[in-house]
Protein backbone atom coordinates (compact mmCIF):
# COMPACT_ATOMS: atom_id res chain seq x y z
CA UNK A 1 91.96 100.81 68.08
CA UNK A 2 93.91 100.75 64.37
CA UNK A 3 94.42 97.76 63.32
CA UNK A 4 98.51 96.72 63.14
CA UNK A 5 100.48 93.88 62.14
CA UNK A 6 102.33 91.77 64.07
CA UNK A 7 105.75 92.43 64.91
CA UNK A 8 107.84 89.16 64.87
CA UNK A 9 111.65 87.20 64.88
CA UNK A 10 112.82 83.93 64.57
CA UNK A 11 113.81 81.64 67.34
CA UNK A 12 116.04 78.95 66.06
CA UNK A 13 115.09 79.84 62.86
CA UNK A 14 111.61 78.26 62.96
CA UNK A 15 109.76 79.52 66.06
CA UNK A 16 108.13 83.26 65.63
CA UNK A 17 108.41 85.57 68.87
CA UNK A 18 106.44 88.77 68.76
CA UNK A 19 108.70 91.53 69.74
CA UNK A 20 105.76 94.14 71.14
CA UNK A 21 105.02 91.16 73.85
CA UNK A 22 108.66 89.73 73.74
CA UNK A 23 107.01 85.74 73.89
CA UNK A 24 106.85 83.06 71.40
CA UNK A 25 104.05 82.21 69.55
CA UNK A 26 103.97 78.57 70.55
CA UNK A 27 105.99 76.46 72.74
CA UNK A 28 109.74 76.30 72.22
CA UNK A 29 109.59 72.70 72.38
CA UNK A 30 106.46 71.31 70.00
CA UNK A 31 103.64 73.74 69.48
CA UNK A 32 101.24 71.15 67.78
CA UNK A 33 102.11 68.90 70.98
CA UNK A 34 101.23 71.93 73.43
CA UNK A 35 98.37 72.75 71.44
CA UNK A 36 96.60 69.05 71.62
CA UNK A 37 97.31 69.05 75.35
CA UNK A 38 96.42 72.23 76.17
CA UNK A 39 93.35 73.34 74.10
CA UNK A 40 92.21 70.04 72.58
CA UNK A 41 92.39 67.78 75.49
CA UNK A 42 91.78 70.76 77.92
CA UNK A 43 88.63 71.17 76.20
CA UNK A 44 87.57 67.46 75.95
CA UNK A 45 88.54 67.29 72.32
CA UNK A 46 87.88 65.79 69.97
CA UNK A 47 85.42 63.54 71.69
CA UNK A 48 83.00 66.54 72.06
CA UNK A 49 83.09 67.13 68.39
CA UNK A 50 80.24 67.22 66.16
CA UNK A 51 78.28 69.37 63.17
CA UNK A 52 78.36 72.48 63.91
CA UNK A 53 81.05 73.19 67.04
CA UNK A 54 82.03 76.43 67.48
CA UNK A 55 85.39 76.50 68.85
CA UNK A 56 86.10 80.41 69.97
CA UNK A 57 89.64 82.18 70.80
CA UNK A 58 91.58 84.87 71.96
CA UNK A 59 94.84 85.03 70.12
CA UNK A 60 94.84 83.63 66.62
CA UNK A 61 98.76 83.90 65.97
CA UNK A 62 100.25 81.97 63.50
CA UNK A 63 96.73 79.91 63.10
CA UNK A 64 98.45 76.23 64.32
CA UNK A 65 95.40 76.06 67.16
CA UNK A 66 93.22 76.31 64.16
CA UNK A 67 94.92 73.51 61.97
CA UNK A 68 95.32 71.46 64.78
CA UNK A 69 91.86 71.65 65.09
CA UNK A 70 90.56 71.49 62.06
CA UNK A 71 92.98 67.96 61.76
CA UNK A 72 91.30 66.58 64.46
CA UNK A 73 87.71 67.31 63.88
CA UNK A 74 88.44 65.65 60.36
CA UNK A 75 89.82 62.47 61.87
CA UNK A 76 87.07 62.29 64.32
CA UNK A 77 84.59 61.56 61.17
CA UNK A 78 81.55 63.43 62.58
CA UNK A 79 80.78 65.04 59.67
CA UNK A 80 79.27 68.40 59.47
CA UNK A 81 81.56 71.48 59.58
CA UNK A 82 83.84 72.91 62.05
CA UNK A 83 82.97 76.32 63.63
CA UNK A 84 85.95 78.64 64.19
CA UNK A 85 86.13 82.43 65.30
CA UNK A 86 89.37 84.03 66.72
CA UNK A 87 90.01 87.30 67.90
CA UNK A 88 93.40 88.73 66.67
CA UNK A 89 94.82 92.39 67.64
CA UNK A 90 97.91 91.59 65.89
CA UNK A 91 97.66 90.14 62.38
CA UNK A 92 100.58 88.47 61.03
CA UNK A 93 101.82 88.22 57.46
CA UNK A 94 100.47 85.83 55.49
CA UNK A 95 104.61 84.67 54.63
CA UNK A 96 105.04 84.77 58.12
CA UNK A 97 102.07 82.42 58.58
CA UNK A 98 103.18 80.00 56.47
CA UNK A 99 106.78 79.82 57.18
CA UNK A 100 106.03 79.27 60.68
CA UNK A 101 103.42 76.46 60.27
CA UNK A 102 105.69 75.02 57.74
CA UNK A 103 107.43 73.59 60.82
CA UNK A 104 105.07 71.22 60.88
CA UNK A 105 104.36 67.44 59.45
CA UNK A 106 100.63 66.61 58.80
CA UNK A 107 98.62 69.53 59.26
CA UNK A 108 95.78 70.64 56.98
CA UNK A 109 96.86 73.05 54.41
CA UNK A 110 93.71 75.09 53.92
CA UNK A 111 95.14 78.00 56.14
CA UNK A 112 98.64 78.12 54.24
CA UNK A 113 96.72 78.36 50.92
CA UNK A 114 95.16 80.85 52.05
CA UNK A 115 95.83 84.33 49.48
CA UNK A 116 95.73 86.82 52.05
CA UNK A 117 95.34 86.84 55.92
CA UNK A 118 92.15 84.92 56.85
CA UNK A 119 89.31 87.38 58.18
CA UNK A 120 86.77 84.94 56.50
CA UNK A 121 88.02 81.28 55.20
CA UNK A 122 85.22 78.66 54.42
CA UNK A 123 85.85 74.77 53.09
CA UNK A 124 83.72 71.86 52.58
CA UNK A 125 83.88 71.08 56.36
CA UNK A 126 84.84 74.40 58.14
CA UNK A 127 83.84 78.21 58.61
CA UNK A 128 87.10 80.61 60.12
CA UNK A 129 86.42 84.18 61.12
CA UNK A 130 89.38 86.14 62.41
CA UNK A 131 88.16 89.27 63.91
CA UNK A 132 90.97 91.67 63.28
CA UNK A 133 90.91 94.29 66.34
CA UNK A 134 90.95 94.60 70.52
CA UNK A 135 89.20 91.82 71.59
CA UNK A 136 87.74 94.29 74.35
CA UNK A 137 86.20 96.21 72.23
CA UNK A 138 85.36 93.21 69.17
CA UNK A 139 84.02 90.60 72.18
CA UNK A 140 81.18 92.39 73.27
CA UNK A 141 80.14 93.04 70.02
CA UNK A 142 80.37 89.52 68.64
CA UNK A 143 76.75 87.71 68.34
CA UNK A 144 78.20 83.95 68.58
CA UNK A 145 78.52 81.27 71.03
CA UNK A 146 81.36 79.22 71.78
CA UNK A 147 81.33 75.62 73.02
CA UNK A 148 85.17 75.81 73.42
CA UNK A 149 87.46 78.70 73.99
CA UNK A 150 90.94 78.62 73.27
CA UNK A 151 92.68 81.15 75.62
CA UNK A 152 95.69 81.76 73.84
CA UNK A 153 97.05 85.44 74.86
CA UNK A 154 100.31 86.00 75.20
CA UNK A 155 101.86 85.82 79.06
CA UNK A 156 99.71 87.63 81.56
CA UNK A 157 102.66 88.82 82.86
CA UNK A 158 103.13 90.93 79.36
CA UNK A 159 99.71 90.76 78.00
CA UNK A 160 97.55 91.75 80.77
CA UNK A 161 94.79 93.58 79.01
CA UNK A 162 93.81 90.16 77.41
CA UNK A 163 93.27 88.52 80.59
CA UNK A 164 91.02 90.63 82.81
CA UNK A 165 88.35 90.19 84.55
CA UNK A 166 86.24 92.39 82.50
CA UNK A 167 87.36 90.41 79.86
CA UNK A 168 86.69 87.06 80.90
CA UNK A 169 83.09 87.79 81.85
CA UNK A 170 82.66 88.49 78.26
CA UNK A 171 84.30 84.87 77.51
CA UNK A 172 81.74 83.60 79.75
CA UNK A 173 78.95 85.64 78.51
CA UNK A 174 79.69 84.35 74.77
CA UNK A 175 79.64 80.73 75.84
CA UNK A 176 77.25 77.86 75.38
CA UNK A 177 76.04 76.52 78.89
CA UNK A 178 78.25 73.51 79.54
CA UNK A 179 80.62 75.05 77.16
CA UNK A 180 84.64 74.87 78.31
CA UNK A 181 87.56 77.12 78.05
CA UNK A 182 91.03 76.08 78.44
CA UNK A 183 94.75 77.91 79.08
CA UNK A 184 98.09 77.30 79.28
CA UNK A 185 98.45 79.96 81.97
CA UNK A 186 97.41 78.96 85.60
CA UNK A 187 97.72 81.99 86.92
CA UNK A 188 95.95 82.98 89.81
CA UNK A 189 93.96 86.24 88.78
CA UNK A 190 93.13 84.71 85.36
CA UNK A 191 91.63 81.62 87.16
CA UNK A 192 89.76 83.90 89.80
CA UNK A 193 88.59 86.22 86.69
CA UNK A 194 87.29 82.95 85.11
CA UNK A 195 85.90 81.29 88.53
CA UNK A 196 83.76 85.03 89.23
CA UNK A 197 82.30 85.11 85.55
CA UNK A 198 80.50 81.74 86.19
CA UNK A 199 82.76 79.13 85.25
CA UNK A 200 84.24 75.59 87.66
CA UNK A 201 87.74 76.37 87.45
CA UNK A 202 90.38 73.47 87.65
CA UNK A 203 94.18 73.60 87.95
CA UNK A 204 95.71 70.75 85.88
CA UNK A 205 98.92 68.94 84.34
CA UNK A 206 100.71 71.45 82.03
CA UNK A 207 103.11 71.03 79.12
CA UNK A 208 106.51 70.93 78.95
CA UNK A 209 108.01 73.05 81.28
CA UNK A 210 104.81 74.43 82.63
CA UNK A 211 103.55 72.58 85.58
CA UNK A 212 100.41 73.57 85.76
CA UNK A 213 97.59 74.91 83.06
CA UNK A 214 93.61 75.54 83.63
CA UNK A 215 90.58 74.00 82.33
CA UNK A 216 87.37 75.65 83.10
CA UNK A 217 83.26 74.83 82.59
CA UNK A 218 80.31 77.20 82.32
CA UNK A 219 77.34 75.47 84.35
């Protein structure tokens, strides 16, 4: 597939919604709230940290999963680096990038520094590959392992193609045994999809307005 930019709007003024998938790019209410509940804590962050995680992810938007989890492995003080790869069909500007995580107090500004969009960004204490492309076609290709996915598509409802079965078998395939994968989405064929590729599926506590999210665990 050709690689093509993201397509975007302001909400409010500070919240980007992609107008190919007509959803936002974060919650509505506090994205760096939804993201430490939802793929930080669904993922048994930070206390899992140490040299050398790789964190993996479908869906690297405006990068705030990233700096959220970059700021966290830094205040957890394990030393070592940070391992981050995300799979992005979508790119967005590098203006657009920064405006939106602008909305933000306290988050690292290694990814807003950043000259042009990040395929390959290295610091003292992280390593961020953004693989630019369909992530069912980039996936199955990729070499690494994950110890934590970040499922961050947009709905399933309007995203399908980035939740399917096929799909998730090659999240589970690219994982570390006892590795994790969390979602904001609890919906039912994306928990079955995750549940027949190998992993213990749970239904949890959303955020916000969602009731209900999923954590998962390849044994």
């Amino acid at each position: 597939m050709q690689d093509q930019t993201a397509d975007i709007e302001w909400r409010d003024g500070r919240v980007p919604v992609s107008t190919r998938f007509d959803d936002p790019y974060f919650s509505l209410e506090n994205g760096m709230d939804e993201t430490a509940h939802v793929f930080l804590a669904g993922n048994d962050l930070p206390a899992r940290f140490v040299d050398g995680f790789h964190v993996a992810e479908l869906g690297f938007g405006t990068g705030l999963n990233f700096c959220v989890a970059l700021r966290a492995f830094r205040a957890a003080a394990c030393g070592g680096r940070l391992m981050f790869t995300s799979f992005e069909a979508y790119p967005m500007a590098m203006d657009d990038i920064r405006a939106a995580l602008g909305a933000f107090d306290g988050l690292p500004d290694d990814l807003a520094r950043a000259a042009a969009f990040p395929t390959h960004l290295e610091g003292s204490d992280f390593d961020l590959r953004v693989v630019v492309g369909d992530a069912r076609e980039a996936l199955p290709a990729w070499e690494g392992q994950a110890d934590a996915w970040f499922l961050d598509g947009f709905s399933p409802a309007k995203n399908p193609e980035l939740w399917s079965p096929e799909l998730m078998a090659q999240v589970a395939a690219h994982t570390a045994t006892g590795g994790t994968a969390a979602t904001y989405t609890a919906a039912g064929f994306v928990r079955r999809g995750l549940q027949d590729a190998g992993f213990e599926v749970a239904r949890v506590q959303g955020y916000g307005r969602k009731r209900h999210m999923t954590r998962a665990v390849l044994r």
